[in-house]
N, C-alpha and C. Protein backbone atom coordinates (compact mmCIF):
# COMPACT_ATOMS: atom_id res chain seq x y z
N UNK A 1 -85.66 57.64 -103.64
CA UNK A 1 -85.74 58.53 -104.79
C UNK A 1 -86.38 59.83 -104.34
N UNK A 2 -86.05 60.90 -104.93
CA UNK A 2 -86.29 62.15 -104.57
C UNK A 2 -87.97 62.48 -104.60
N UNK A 3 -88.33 62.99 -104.20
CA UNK A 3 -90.15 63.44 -104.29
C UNK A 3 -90.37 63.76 -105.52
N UNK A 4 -91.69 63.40 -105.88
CA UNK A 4 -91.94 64.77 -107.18
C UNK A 4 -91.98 63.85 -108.63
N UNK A 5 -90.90 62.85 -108.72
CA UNK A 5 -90.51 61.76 -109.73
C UNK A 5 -91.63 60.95 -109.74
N UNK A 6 -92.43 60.63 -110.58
CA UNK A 6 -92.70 59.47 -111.40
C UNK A 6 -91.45 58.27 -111.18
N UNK A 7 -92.36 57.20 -110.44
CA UNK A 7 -91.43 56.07 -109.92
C UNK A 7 -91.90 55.19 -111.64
N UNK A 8 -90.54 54.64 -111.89
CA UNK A 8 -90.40 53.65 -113.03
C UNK A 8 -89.52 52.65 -113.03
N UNK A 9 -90.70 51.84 -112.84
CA UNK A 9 -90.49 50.22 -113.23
C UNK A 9 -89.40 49.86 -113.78
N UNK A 10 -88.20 48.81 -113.06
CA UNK A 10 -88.00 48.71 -114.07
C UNK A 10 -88.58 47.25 -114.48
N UNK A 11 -89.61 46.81 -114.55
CA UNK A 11 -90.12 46.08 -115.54
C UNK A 11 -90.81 46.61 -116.73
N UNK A 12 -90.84 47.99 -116.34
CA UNK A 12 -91.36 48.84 -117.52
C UNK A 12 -90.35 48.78 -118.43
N UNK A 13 -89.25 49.01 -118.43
CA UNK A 13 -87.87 49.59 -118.52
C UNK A 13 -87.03 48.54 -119.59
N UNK A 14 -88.32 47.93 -120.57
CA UNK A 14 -87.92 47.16 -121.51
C UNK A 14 -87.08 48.18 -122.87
N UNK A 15 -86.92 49.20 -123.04
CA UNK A 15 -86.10 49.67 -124.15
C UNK A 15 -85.48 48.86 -124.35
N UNK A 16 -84.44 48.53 -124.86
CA UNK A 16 -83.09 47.63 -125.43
C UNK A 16 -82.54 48.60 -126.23
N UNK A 17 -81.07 48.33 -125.69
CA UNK A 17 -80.16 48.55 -126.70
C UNK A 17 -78.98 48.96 -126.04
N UNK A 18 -77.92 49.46 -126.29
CA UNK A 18 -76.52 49.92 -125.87
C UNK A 18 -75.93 50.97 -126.04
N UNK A 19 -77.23 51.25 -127.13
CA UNK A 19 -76.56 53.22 -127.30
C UNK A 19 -77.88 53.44 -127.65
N UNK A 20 -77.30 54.95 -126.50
CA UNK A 20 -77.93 56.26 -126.05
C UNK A 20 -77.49 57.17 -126.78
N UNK A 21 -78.33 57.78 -127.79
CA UNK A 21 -78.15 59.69 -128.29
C UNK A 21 -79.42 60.49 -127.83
N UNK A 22 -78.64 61.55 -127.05
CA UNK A 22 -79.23 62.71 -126.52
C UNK A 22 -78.74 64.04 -126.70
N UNK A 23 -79.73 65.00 -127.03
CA UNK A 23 -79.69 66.26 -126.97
C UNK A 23 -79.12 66.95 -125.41
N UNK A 24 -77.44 67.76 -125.59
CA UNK A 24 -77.17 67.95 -124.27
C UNK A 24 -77.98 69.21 -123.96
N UNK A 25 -78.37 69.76 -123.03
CA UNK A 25 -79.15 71.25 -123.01
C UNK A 25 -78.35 71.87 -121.92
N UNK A 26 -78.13 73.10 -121.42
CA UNK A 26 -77.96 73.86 -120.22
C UNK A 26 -78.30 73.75 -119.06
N UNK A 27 -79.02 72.46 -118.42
CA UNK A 27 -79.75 72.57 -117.85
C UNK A 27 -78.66 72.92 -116.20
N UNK A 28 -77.84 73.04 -116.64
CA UNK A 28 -77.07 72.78 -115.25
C UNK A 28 -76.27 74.85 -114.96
N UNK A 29 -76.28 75.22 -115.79
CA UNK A 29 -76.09 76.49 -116.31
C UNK A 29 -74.38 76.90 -115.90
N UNK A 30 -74.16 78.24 -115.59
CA UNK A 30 -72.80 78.98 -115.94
C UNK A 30 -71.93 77.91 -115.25
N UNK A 31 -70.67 77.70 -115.52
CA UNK A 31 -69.20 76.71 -114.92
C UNK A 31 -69.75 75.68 -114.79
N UNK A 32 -71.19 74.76 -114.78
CA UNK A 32 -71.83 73.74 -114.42
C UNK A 32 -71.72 72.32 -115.37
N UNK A 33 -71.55 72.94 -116.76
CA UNK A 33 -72.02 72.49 -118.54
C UNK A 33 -71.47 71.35 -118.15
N UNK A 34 -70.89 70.85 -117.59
CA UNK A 34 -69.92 69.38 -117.61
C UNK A 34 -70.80 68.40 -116.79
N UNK A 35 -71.48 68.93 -115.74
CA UNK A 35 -72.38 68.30 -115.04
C UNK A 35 -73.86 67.83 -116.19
N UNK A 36 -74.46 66.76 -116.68
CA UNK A 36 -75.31 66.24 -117.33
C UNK A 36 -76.36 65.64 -116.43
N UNK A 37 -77.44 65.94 -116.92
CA UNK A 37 -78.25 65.49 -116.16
C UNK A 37 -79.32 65.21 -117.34
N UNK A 38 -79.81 63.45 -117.29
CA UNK A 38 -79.93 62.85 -117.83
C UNK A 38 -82.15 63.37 -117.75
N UNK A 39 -82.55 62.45 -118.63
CA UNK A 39 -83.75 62.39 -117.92
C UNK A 39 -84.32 61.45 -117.13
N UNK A 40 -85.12 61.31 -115.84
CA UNK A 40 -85.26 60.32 -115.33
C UNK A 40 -85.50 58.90 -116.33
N UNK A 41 -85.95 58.93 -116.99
CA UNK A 41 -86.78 57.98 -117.93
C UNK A 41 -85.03 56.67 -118.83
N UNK A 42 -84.01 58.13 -119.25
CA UNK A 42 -82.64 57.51 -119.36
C UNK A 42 -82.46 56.82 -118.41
N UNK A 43 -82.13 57.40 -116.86
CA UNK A 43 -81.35 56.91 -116.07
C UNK A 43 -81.87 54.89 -115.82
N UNK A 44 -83.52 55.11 -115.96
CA UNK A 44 -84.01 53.80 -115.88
C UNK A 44 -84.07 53.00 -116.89
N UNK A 45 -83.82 53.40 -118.21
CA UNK A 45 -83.64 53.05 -119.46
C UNK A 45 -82.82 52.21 -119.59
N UNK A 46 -81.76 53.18 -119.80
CA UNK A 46 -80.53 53.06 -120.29
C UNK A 46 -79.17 52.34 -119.12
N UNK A 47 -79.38 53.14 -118.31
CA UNK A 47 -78.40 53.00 -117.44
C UNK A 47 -78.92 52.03 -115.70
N UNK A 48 -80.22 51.59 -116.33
CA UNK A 48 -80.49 50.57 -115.20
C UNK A 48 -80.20 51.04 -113.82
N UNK A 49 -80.09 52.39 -113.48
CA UNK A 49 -79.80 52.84 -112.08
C UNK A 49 -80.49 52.53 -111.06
N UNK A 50 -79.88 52.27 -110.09
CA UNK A 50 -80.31 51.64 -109.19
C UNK A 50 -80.20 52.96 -107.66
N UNK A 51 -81.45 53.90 -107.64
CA UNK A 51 -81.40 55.01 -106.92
C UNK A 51 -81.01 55.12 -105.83
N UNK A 52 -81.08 54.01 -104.96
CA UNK A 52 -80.61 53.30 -103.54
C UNK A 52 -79.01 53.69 -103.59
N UNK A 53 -78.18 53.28 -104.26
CA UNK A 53 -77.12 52.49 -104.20
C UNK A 53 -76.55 52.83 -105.83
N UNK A 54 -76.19 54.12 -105.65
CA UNK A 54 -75.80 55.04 -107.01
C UNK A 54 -74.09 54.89 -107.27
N UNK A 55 -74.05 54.43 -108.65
CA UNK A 55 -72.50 53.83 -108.79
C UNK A 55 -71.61 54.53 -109.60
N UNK A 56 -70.89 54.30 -109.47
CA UNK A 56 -69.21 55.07 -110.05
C UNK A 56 -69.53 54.01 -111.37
N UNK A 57 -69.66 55.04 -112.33
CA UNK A 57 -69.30 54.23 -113.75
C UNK A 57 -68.17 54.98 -114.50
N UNK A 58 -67.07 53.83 -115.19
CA UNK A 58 -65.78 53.91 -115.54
C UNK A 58 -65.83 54.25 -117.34
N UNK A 59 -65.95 55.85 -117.56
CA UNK A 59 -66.34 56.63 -118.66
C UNK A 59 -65.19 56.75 -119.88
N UNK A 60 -65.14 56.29 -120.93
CA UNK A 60 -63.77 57.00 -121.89
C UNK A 60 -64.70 57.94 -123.24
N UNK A 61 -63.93 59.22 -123.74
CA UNK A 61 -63.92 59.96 -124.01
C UNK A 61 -63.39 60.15 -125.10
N UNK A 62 -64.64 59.44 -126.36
CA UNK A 62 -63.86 58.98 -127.53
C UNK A 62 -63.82 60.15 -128.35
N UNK A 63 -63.76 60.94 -128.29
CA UNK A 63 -64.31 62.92 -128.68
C UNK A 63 -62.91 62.94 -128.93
N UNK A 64 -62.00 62.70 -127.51
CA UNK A 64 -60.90 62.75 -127.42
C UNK A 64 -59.52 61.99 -127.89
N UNK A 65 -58.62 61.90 -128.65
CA UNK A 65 -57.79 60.64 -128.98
C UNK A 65 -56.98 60.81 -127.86
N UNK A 66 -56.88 59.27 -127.32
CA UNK A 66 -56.15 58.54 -126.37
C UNK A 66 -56.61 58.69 -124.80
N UNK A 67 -57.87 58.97 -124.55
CA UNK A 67 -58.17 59.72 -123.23
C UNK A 67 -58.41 58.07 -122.46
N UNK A 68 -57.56 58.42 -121.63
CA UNK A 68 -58.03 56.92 -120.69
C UNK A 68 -59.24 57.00 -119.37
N UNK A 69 -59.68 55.97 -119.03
CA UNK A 69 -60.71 55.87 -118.21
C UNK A 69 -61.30 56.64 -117.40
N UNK A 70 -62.30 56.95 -117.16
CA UNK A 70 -62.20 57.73 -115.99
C UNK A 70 -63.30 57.52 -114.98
N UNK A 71 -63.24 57.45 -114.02
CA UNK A 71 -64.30 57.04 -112.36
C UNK A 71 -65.17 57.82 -112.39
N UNK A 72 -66.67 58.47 -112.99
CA UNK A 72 -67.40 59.27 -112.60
C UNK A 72 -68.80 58.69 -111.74
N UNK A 73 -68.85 59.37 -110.48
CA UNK A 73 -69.91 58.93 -110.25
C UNK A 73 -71.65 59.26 -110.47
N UNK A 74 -72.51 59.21 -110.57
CA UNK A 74 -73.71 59.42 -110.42
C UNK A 74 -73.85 60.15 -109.21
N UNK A 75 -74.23 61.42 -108.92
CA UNK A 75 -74.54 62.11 -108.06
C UNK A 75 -76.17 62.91 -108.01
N UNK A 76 -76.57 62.84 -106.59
CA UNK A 76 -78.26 62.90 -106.66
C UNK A 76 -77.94 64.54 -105.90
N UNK A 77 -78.56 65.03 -106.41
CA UNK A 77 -79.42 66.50 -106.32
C UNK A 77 -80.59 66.45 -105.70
N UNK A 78 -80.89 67.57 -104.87
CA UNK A 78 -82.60 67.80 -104.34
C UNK A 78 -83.42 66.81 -105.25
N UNK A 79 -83.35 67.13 -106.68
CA UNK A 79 -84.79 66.31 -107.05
C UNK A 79 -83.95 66.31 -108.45
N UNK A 80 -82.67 65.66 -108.88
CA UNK A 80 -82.14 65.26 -110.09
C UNK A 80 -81.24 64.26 -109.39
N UNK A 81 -80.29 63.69 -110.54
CA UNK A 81 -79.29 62.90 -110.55
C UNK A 81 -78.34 63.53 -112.04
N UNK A 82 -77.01 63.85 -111.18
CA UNK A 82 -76.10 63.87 -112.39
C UNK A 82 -74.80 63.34 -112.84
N UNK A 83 -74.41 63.23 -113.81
CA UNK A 83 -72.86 62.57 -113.87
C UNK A 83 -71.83 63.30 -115.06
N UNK A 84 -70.68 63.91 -114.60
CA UNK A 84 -69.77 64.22 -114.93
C UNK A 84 -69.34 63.77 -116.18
N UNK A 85 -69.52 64.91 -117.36
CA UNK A 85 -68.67 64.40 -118.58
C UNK A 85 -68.07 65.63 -119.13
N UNK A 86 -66.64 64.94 -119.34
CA UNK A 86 -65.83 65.88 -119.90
C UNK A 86 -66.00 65.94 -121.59
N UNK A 87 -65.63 67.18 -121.91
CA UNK A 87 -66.50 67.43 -123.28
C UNK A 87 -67.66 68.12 -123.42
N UNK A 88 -68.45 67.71 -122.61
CA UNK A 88 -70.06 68.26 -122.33
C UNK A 88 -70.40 69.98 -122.39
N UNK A 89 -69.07 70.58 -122.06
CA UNK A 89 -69.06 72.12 -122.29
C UNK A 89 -69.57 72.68 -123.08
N UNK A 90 -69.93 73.97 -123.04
CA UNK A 90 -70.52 74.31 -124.00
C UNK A 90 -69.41 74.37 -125.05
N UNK A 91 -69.92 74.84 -126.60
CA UNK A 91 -71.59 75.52 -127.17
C UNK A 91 -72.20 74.53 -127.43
N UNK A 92 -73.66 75.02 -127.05
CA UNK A 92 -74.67 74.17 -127.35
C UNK A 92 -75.36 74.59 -129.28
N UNK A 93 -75.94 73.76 -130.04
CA UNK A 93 -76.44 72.68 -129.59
C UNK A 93 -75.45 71.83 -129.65
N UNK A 94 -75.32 70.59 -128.96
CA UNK A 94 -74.40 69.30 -128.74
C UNK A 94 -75.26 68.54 -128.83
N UNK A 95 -74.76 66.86 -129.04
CA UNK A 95 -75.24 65.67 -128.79
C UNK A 95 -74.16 64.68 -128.06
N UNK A 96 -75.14 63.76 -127.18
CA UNK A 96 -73.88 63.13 -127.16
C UNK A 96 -74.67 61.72 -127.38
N UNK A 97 -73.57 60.71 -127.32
CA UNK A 97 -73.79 59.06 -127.84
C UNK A 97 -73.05 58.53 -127.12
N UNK A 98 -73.55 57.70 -126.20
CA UNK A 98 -72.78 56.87 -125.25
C UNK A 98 -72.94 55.20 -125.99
N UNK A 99 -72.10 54.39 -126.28
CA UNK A 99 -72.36 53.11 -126.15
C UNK A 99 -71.74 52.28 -125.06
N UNK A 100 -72.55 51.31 -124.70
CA UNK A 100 -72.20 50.53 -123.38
C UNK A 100 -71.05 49.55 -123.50
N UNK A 101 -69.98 49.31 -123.25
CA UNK A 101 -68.80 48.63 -122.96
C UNK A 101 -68.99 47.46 -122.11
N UNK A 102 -69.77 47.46 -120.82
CA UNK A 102 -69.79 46.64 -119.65
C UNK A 102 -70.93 46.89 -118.68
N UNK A 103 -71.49 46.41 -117.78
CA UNK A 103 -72.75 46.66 -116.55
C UNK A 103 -71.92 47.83 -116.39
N UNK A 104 -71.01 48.83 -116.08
CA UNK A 104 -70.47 49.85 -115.37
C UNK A 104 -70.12 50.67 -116.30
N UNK A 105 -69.36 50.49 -117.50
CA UNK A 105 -68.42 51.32 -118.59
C UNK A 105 -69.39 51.57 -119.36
N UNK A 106 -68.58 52.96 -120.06
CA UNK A 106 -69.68 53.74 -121.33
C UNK A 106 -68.41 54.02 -121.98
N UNK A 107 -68.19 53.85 -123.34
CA UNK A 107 -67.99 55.03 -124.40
C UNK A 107 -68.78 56.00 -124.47
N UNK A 108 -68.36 57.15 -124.40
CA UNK A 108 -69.05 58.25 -125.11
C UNK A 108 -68.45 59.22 -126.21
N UNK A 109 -69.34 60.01 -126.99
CA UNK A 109 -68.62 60.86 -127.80
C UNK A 109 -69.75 62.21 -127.40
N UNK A 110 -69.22 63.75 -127.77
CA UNK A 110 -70.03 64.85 -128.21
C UNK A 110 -70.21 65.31 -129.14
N UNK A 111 -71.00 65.49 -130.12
CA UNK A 111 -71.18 66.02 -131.01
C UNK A 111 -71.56 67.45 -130.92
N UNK A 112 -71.04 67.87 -132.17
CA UNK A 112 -71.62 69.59 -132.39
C UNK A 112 -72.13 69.61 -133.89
N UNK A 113 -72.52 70.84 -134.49
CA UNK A 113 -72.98 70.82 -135.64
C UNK A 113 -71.89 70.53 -136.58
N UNK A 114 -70.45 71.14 -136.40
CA UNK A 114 -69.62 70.74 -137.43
C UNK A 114 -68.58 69.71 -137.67
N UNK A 115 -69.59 68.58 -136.64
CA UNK A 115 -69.17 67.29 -136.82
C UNK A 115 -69.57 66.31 -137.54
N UNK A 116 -69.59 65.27 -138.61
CA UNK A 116 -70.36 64.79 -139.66
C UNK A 116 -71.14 63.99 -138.83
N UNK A 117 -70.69 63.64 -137.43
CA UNK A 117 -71.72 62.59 -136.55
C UNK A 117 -72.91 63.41 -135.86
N UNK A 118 -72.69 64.66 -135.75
CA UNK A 118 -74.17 65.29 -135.53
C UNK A 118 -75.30 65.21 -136.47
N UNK A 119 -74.96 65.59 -137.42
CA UNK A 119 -76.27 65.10 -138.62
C UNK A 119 -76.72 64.48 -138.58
N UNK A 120 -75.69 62.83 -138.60
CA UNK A 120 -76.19 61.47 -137.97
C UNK A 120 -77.13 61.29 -137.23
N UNK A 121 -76.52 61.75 -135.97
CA UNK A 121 -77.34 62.01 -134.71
C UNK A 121 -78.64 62.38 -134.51
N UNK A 122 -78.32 63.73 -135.18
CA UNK A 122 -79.62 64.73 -135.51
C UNK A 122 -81.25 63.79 -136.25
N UNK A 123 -80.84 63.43 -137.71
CA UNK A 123 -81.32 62.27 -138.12
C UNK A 123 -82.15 61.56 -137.55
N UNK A 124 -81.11 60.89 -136.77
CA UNK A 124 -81.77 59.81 -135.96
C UNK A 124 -82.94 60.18 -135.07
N UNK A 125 -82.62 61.13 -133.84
CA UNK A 125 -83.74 61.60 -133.21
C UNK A 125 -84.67 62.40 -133.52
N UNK A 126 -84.46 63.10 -135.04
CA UNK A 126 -85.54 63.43 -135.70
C UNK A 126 -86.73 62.42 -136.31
N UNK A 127 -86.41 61.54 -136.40
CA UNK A 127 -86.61 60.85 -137.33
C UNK A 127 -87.42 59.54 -136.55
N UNK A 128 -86.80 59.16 -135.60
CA UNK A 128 -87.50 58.16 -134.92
C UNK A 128 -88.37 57.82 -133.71
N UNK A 129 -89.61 57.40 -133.53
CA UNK A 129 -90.24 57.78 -132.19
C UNK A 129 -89.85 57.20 -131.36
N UNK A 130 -90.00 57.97 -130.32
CA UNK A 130 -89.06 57.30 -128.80
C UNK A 130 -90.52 57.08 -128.03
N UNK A 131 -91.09 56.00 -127.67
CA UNK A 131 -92.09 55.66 -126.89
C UNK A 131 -92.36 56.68 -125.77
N UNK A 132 -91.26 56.16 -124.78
CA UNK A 132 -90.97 57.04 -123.47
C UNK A 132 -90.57 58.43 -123.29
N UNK A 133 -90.59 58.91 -124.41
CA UNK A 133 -90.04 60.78 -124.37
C UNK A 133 -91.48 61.33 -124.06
N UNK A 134 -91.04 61.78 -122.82
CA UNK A 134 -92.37 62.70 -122.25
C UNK A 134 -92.46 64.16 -122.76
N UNK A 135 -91.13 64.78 -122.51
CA UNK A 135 -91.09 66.28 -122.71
C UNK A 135 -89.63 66.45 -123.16
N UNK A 136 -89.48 68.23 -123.41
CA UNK A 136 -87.56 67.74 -123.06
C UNK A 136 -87.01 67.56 -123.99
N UNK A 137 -85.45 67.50 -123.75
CA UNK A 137 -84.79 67.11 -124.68
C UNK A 137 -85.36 65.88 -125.59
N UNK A 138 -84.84 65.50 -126.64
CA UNK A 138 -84.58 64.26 -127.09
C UNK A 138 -83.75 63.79 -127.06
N UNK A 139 -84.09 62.40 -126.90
CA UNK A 139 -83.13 60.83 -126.27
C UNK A 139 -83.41 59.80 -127.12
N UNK A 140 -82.71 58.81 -127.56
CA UNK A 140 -83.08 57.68 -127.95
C UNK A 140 -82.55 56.37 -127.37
N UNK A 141 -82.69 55.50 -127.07
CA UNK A 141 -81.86 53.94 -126.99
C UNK A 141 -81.79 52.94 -128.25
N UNK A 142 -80.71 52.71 -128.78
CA UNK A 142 -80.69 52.06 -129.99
C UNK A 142 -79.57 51.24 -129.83
């Protein structure tokens, strides 16, 4: 794992649940927006990553009607990890909601404001405390 990170347990790494809503931000900036970069705290959360031995997870793109599968891998940066989602473009603000399919597969969707599932969204991470949110966007596991 990259320097600098707060190493986390995952015996810490009791959250539960199968869906993830997060606030997408810029963090990746101009032609980049598609690239997501999670917070460390997700990646051990949610997605049980295993930093060693970083895997191709098989993504669909329910934003989209009829979009079939797609191979994205987890890719590590100087001192991040990111993974490819289509949709993720700007304008911000966005959300997105992944639910888990399989150990490897995600549904996901994006939300924007003039979607009735952002409110939802919105809602939710307004609304509920996330133990593990240090800074940053907001995230939830539910």
């Amino acid at each position: 794992m990259a320097e600098g990170f707060a190493q986390v347990s995952n015996q810490e790494a009791e959250m539960t649940g199968d869906d993830l809503i997060m606030h997408l931000t810029l963090e990746q900036g101009g032609g980049r927006e598609t690239q997501v970069q999670p917070p460390i705290d997700v990646w051990v959360r949610f997605f049980d990553l295993d930093f060693n031995a970083l895997p191709t997870y098989q993504l669909i793109n329910r934003s989209e009607a009829g979009t079939a599968p797609e191979g994205r891998p987890v890719v590590e940066h100087d001192h991040n990890w990111t993974i490819e989602l289509v949709g993720a473009e700007l304008p911000r603000p966005a959300t997105l909601r992944m639910h888990r399919t399989g150990p490897l597969s995600f549904d996901y969707w994006v939300y924007r404001p003039d979607d009735d599932e952002y409110d939802h969204c919105e809602w939710i991470l307004q609304s509920f405390t996330n133990p593990y949110q240090r800074h940053g966007r907001l995230w939830i596991i539910i």
